[in-house]
C-alpha atoms as a PDB file:
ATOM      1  CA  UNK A   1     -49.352 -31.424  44.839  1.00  0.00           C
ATOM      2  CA  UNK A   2     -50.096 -28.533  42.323  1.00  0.00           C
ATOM      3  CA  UNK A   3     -50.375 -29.563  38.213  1.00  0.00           C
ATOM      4  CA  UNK A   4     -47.809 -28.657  36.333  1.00  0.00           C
ATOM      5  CA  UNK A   5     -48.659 -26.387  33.246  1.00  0.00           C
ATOM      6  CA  UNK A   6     -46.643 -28.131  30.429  1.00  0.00           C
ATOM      7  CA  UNK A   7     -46.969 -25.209  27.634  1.00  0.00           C
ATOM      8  CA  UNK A   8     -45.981 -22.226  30.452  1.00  0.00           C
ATOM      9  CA  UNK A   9     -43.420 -24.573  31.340  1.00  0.00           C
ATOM     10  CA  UNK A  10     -41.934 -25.057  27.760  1.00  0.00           C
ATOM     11  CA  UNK A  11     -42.981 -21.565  26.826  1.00  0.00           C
ATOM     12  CA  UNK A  12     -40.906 -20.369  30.055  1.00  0.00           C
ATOM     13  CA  UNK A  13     -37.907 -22.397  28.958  1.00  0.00           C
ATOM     14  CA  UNK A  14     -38.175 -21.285  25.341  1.00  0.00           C
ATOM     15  CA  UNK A  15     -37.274 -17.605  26.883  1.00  0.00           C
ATOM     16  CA  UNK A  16     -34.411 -18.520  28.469  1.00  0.00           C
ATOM     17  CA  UNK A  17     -32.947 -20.352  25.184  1.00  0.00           C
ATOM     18  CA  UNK A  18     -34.113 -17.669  23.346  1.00  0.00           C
ATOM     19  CA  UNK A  19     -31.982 -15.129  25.303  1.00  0.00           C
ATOM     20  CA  UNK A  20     -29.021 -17.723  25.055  1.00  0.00           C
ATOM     21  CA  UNK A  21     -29.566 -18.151  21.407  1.00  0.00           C
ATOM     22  CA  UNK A  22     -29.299 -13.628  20.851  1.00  0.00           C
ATOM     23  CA  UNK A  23     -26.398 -13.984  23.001  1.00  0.00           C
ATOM     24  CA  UNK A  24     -24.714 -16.256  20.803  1.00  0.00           C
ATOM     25  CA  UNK A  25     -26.026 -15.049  17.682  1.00  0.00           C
ATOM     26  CA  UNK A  26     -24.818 -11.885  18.489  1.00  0.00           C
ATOM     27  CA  UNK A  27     -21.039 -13.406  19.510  1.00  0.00           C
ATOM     28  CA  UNK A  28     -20.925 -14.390  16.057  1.00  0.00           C
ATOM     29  CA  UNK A  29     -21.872 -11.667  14.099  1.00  0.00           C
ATOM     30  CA  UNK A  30     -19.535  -9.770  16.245  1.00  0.00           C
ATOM     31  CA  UNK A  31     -16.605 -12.069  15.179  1.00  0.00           C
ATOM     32  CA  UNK A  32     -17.511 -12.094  11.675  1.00  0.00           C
ATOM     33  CA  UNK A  33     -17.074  -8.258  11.209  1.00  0.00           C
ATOM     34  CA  UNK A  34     -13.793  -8.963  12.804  1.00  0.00           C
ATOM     35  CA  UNK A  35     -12.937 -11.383  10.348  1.00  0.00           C
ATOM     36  CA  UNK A  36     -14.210  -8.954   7.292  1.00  0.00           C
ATOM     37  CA  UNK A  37     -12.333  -5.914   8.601  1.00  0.00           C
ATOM     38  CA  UNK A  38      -9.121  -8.154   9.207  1.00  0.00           C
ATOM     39  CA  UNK A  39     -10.122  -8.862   5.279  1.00  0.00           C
ATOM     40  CA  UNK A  40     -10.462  -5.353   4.228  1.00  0.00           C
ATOM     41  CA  UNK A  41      -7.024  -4.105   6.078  1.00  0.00           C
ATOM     42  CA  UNK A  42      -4.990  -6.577   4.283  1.00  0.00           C
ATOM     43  CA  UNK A  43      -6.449  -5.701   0.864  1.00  0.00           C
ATOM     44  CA  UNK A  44      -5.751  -2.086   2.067  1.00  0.00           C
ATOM     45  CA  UNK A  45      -2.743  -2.733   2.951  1.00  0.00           C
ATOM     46  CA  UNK A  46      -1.919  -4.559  -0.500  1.00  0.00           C
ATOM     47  CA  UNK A  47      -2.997  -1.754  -2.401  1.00  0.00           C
ATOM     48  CA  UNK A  48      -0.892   0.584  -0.226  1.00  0.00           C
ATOM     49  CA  UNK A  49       2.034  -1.108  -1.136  1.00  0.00           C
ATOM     50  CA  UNK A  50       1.008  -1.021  -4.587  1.00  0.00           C
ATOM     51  CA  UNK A  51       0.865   2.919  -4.841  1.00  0.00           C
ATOM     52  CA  UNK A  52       3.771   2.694  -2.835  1.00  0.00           C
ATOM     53  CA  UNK A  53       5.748   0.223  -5.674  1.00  0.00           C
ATOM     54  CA  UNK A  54       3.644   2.895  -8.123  1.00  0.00           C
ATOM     55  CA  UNK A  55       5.245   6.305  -6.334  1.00  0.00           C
ATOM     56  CA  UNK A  56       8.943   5.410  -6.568  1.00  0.00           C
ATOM     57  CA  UNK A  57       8.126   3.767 -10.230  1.00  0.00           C
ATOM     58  CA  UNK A  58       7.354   7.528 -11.050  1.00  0.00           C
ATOM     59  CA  UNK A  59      10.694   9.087  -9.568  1.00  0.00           C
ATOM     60  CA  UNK A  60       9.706   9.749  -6.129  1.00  0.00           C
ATOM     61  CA  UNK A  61      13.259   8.189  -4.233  1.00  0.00           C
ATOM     62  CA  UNK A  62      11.928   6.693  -0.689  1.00  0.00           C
ATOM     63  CA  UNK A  63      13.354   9.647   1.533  1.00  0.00           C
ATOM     64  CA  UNK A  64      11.412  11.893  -0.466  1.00  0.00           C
ATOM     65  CA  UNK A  65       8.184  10.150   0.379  1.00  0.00           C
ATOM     66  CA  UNK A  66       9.538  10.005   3.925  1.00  0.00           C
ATOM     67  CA  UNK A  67       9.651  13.286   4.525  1.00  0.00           C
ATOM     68  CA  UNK A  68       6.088  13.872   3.697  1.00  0.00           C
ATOM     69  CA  UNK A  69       4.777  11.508   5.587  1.00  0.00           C
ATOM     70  CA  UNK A  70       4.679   8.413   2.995  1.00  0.00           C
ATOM     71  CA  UNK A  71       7.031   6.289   4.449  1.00  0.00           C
ATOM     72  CA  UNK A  72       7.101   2.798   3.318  1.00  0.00           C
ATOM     73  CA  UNK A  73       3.987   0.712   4.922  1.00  0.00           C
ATOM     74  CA  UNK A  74       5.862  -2.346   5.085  1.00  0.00           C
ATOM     75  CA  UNK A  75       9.185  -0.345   7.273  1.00  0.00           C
ATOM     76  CA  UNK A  76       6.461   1.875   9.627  1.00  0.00           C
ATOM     77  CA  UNK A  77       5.477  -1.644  10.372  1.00  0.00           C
ATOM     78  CA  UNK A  78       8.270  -3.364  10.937  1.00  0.00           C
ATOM     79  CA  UNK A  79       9.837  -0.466  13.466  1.00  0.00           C
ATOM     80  CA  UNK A  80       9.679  -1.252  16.979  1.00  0.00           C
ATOM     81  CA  UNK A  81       9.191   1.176  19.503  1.00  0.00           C
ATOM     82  CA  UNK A  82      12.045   2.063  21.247  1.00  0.00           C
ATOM     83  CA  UNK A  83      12.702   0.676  24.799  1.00  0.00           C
ATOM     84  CA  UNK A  84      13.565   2.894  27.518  1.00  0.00           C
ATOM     85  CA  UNK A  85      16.136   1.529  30.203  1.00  0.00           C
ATOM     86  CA  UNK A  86      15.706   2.734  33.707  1.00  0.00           C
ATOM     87  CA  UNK A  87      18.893   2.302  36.191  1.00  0.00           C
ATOM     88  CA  UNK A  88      18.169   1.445  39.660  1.00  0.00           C
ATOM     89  CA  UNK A  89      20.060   4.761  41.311  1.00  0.00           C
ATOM     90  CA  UNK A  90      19.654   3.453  44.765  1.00  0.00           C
ATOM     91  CA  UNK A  91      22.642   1.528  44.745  1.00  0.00           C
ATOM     92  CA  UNK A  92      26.072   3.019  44.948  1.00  0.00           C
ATOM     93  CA  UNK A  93      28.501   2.143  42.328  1.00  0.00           C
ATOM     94  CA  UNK A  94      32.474   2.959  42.800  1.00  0.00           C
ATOM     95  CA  UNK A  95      34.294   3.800  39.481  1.00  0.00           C
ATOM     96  CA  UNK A  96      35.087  -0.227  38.363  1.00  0.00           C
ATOM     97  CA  UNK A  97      31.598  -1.114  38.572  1.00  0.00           C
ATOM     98  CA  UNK A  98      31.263  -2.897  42.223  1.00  0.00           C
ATOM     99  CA  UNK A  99      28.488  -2.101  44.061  1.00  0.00           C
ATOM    100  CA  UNK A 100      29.981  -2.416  47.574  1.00  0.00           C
ATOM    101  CA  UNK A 101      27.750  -4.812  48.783  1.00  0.00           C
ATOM    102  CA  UNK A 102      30.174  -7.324  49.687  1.00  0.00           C
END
């Protein structure tokens, strides 16, 4: 039976932890400049609505600021996109509604 070489051995596994470990390490640094740009939007954001609050303080009225663009941040957030309805054509309708299909 051949002798095992303890130090290649443990230097061997030692690169394969060592791969796992930048792996991981770099998992978290990715997830912590999500968590400091999730940071700096909402202070944007703040401060937006701040100059905002500051704007119609000075006389601009909100449909002023509208039309160029400056709508509230707050109410371009809250607006949904609206939802297109498709009818299915394929099936005949008479005038009351039926479909015929009876």
């Amino acid at each position: 039976m051949p002798t095992i070489d303890i130090e290649q051995t443990r230097n061997q596994a030692r690169a394969l932890l060592d791969s796992r470990i930048e792996s991981v390490t770099n998992l978290v640094k990715t997830r912590q400049r999500i968590t400091d740009l999730r940071g700096q939007l909402a202070e944007a954001e703040r401060e937006d609505k701040r100059a905002y609050v500051r704007a119609t303080k000075d006389g601009w009225s909100p449909d002023e600021l509208k039309k160029l663009g400056l709508e509230s941040g707050a109410a371009a957030r809250r607006r949904k996109p609206a939802t297109t309805r498709t009818t299915d054509d394929s099936t005949p309708t008479s005038a009351s509604g039926d479909t015929g299909a009876e």
